[in-house]
PDB file of N, CA and C in Angstrom:
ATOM      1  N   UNK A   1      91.525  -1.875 -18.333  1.00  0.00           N
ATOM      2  CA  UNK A   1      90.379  -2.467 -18.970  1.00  0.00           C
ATOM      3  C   UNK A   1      89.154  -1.598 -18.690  1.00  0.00           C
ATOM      4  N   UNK A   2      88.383  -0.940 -20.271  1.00  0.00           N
ATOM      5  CA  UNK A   2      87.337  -0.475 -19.455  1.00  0.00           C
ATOM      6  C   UNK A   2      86.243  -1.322 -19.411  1.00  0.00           C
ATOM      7  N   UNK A   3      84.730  -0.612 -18.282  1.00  0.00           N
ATOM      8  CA  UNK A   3      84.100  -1.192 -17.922  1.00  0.00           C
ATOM      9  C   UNK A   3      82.911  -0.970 -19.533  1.00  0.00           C
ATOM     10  N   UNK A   4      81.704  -1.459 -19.602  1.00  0.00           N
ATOM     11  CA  UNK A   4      81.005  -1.627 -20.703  1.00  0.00           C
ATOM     12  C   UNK A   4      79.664  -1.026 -20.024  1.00  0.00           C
ATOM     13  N   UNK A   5      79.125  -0.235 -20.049  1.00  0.00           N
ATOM     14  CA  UNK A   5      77.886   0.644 -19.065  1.00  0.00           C
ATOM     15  C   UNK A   5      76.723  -0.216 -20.124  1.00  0.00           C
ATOM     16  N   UNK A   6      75.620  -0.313 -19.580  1.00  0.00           N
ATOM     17  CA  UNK A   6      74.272  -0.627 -20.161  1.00  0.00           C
ATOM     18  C   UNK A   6      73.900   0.750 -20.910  1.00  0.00           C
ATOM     19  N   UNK A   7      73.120   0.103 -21.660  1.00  0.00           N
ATOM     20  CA  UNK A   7      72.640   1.181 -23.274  1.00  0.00           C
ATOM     21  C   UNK A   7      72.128   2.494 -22.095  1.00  0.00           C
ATOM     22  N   UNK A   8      71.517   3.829 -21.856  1.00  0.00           N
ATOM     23  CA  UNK A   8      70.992   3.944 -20.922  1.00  0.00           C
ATOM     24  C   UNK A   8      71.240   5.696 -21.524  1.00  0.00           C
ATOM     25  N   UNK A   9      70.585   7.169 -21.009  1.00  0.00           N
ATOM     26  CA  UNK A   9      70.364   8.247 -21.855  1.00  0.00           C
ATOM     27  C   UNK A   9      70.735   9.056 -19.921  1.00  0.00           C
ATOM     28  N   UNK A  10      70.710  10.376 -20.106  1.00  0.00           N
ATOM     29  CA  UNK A  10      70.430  10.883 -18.821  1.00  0.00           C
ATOM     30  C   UNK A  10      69.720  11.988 -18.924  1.00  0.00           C
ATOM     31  N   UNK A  11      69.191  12.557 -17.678  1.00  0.00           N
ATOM     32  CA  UNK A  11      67.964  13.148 -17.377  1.00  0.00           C
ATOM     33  C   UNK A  11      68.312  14.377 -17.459  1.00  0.00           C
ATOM     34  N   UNK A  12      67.033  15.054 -18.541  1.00  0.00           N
ATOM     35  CA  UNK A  12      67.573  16.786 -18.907  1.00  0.00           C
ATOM     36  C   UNK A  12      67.454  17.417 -17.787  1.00  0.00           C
ATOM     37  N   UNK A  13      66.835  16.893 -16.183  1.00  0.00           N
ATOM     38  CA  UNK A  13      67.651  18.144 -15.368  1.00  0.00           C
ATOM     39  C   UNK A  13      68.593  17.909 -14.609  1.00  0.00           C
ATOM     40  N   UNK A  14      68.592  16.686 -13.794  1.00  0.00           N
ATOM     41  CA  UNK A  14      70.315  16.659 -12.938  1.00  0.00           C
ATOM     42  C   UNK A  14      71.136  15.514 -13.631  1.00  0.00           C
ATOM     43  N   UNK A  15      71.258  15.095 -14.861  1.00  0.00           N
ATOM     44  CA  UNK A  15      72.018  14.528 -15.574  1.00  0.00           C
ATOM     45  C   UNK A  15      72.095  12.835 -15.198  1.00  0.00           C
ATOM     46  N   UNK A  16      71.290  12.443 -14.124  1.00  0.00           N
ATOM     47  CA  UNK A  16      71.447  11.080 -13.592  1.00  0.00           C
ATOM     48  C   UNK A  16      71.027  10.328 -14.819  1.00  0.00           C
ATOM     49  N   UNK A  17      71.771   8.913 -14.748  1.00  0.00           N
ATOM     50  CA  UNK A  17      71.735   7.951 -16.009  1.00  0.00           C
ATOM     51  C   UNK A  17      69.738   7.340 -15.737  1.00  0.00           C
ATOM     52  N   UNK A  18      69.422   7.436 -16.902  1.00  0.00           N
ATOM     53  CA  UNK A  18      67.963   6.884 -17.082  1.00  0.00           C
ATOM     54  C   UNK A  18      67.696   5.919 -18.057  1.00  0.00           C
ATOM     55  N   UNK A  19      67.111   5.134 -18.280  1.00  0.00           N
ATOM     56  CA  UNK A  19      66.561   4.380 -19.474  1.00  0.00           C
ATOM     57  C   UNK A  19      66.122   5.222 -20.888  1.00  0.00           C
ATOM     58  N   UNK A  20      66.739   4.924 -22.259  1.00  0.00           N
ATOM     59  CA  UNK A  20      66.306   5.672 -23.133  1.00  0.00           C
ATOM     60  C   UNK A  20      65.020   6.067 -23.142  1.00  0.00           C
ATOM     61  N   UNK A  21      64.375   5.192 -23.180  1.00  0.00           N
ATOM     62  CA  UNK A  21      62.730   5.630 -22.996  1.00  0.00           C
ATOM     63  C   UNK A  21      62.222   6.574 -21.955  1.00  0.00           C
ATOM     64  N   UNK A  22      62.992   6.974 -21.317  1.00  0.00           N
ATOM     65  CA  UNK A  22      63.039   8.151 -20.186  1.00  0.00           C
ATOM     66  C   UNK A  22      63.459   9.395 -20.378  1.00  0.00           C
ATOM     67  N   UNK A  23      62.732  10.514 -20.269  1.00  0.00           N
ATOM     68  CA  UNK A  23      63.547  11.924 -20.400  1.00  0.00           C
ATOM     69  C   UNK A  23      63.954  12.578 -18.999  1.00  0.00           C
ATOM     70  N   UNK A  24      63.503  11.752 -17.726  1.00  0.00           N
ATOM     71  CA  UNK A  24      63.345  12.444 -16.542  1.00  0.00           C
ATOM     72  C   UNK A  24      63.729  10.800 -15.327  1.00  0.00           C
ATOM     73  N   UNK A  25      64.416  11.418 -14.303  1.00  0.00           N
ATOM     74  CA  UNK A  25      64.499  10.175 -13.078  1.00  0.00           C
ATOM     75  C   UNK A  25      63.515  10.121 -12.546  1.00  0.00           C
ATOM     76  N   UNK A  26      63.039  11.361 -12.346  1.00  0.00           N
ATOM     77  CA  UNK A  26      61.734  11.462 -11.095  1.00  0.00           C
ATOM     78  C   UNK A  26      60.750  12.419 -11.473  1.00  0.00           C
ATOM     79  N   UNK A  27      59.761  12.688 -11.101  1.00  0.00           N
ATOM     80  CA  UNK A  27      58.553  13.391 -11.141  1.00  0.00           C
ATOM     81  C   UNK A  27      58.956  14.585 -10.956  1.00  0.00           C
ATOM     82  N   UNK A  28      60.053  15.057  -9.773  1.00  0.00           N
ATOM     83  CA  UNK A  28      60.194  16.065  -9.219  1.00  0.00           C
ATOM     84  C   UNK A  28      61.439  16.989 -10.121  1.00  0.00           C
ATOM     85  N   UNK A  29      62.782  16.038 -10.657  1.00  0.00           N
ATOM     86  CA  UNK A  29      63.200  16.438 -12.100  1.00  0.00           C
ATOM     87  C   UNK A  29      62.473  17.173 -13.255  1.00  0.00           C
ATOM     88  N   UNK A  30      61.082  16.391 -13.481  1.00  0.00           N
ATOM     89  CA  UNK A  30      60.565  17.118 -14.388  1.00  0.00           C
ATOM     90  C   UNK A  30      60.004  18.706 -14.031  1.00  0.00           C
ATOM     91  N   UNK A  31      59.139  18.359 -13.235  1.00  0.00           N
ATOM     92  CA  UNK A  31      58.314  19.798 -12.585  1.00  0.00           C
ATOM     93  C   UNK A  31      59.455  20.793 -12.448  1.00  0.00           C
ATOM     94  N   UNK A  32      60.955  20.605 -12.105  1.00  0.00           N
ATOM     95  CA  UNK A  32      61.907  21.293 -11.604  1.00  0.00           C
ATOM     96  C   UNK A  32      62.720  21.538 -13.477  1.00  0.00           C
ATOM     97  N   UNK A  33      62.453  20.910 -14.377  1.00  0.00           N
ATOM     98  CA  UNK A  33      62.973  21.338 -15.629  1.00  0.00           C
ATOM     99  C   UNK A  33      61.801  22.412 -15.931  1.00  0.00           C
ATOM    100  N   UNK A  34      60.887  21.750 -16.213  1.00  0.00           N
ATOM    101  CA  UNK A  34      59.200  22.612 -16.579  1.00  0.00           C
ATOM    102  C   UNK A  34      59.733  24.290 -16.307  1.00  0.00           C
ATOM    103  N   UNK A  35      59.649  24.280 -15.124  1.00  0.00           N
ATOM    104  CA  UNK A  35      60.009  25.842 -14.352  1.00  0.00           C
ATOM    105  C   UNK A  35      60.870  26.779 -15.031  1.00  0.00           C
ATOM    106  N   UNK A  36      62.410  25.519 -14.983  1.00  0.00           N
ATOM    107  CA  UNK A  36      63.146  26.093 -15.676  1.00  0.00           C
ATOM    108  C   UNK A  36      62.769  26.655 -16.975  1.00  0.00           C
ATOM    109  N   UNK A  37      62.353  25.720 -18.095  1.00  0.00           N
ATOM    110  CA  UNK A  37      61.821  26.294 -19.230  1.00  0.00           C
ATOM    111  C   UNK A  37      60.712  27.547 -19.054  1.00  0.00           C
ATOM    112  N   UNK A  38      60.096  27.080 -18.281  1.00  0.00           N
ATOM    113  CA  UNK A  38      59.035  28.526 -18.505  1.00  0.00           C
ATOM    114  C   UNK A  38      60.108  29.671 -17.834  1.00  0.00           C
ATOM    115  N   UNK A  39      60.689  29.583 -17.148  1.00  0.00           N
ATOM    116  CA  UNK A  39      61.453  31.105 -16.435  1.00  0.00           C
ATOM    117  C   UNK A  39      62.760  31.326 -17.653  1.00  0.00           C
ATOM    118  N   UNK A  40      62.976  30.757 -18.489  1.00  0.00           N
ATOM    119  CA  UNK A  40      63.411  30.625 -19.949  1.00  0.00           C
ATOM    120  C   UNK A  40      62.617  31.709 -21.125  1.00  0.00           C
ATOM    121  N   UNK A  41      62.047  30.717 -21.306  1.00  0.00           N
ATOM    122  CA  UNK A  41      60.473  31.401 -22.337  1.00  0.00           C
ATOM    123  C   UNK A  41      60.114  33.013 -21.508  1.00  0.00           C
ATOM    124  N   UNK A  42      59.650  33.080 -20.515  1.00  0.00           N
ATOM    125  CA  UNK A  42      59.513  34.535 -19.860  1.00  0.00           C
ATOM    126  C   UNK A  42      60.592  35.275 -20.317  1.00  0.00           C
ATOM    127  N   UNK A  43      61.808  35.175 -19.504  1.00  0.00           N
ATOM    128  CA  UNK A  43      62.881  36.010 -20.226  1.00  0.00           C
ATOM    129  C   UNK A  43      63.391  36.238 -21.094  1.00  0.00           C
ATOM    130  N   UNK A  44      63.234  35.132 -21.717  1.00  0.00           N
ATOM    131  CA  UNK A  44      63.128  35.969 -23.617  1.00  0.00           C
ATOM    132  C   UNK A  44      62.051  36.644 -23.867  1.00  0.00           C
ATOM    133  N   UNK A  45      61.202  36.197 -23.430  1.00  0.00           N
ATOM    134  CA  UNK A  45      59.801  37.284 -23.748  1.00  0.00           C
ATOM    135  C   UNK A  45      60.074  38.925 -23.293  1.00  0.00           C
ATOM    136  N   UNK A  46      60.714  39.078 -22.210  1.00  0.00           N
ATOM    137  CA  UNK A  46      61.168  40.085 -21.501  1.00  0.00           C
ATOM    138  C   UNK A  46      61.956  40.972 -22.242  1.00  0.00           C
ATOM    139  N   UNK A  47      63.365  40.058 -22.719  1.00  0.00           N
ATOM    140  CA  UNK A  47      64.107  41.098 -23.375  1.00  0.00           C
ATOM    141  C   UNK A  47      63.889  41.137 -24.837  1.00  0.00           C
ATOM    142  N   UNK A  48      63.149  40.861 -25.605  1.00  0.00           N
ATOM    143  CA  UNK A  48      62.341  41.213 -26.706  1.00  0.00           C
ATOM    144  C   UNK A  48      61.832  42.468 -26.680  1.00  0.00           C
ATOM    145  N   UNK A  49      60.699  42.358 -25.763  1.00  0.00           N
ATOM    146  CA  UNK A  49      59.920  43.264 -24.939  1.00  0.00           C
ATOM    147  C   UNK A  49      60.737  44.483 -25.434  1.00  0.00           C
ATOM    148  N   UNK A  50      62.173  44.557 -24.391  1.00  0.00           N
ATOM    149  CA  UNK A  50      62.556  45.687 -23.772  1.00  0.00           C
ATOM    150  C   UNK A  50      63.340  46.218 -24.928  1.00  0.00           C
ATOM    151  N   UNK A  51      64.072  45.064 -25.708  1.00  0.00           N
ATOM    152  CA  UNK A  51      64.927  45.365 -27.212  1.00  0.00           C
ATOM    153  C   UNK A  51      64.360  46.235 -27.960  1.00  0.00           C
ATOM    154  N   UNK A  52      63.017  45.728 -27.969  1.00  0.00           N
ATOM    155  CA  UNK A  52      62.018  46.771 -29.071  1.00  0.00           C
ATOM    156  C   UNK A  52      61.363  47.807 -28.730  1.00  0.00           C
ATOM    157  N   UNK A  53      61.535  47.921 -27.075  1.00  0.00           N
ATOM    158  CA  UNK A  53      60.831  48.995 -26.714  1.00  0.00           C
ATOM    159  C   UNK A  53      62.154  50.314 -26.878  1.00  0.00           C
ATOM    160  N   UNK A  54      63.433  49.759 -26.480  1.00  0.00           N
ATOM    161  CA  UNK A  54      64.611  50.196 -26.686  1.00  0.00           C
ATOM    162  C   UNK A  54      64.705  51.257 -28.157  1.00  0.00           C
ATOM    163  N   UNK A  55      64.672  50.103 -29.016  1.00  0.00           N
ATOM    164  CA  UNK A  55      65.081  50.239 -30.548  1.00  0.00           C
ATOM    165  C   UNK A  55      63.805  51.588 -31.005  1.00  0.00           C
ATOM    166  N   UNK A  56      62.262  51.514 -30.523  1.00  0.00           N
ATOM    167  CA  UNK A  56      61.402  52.467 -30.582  1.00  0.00           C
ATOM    168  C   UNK A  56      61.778  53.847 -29.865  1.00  0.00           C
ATOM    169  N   UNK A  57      62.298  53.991 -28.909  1.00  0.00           N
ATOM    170  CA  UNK A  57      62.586  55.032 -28.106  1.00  0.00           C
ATOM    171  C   UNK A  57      63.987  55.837 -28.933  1.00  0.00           C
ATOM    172  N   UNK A  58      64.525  55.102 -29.244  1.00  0.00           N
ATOM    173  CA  UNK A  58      65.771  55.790 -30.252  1.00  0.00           C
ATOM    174  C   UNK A  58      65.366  55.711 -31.406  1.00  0.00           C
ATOM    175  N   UNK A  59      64.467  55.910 -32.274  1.00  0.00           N
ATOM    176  CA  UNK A  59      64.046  55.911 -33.011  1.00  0.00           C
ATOM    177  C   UNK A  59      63.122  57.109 -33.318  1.00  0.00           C
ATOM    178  N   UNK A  60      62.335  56.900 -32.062  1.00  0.00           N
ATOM    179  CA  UNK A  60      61.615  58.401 -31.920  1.00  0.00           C
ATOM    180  C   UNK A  60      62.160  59.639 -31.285  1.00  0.00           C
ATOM    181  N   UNK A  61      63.232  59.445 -30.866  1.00  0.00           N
ATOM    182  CA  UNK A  61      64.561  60.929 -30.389  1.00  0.00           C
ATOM    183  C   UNK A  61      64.980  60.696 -31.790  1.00  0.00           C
ATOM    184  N   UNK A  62      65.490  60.668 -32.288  1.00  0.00           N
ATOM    185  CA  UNK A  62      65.961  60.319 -33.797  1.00  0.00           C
ATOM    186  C   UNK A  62      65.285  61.291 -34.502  1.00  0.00           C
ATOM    187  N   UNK A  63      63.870  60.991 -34.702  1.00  0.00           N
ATOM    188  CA  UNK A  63      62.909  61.256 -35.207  1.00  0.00           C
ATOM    189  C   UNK A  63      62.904  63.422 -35.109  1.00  0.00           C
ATOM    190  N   UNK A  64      62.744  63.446 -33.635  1.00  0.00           N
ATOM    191  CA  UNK A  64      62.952  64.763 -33.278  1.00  0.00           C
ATOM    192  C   UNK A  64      63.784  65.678 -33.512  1.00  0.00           C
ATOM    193  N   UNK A  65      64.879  64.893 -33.771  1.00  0.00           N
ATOM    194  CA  UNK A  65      66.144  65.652 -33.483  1.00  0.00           C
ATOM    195  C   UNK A  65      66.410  66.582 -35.092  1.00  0.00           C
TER     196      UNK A  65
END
């Protein structure tokens, strides 16, 4: 027999069950997702960065050759 859980969503950083109206258990979940996303967002910013600095550098040996 299974059991029947209350309506209930879980928290985008350590997965604990929360109230739908909740995206987070604790204060400290959030600040600790936040981070995550920004050290996210940076490193894509990064290898963009470096893709195109990449793709320019062979482009301009290219260029020379």
């Amino acid at each position: 027999m299974s059991t029947r859980l209350p309506e209930h969503d879980h928290c985008r950083s350590c997965g604990d069950p929360v109230p739908f109206e909740q995206a987070y258990c604790s204060e400290d979940c959030y600040w600790k997702d936040q981070a995550r996303i920004k050290k996210e967002k940076n490193n894509n910013i990064i290898f963009i960065a470096a893709t195109t600095a990449s793709v320019l550098v062979i482009l301009a040996i290219g260029a020379f050759l």
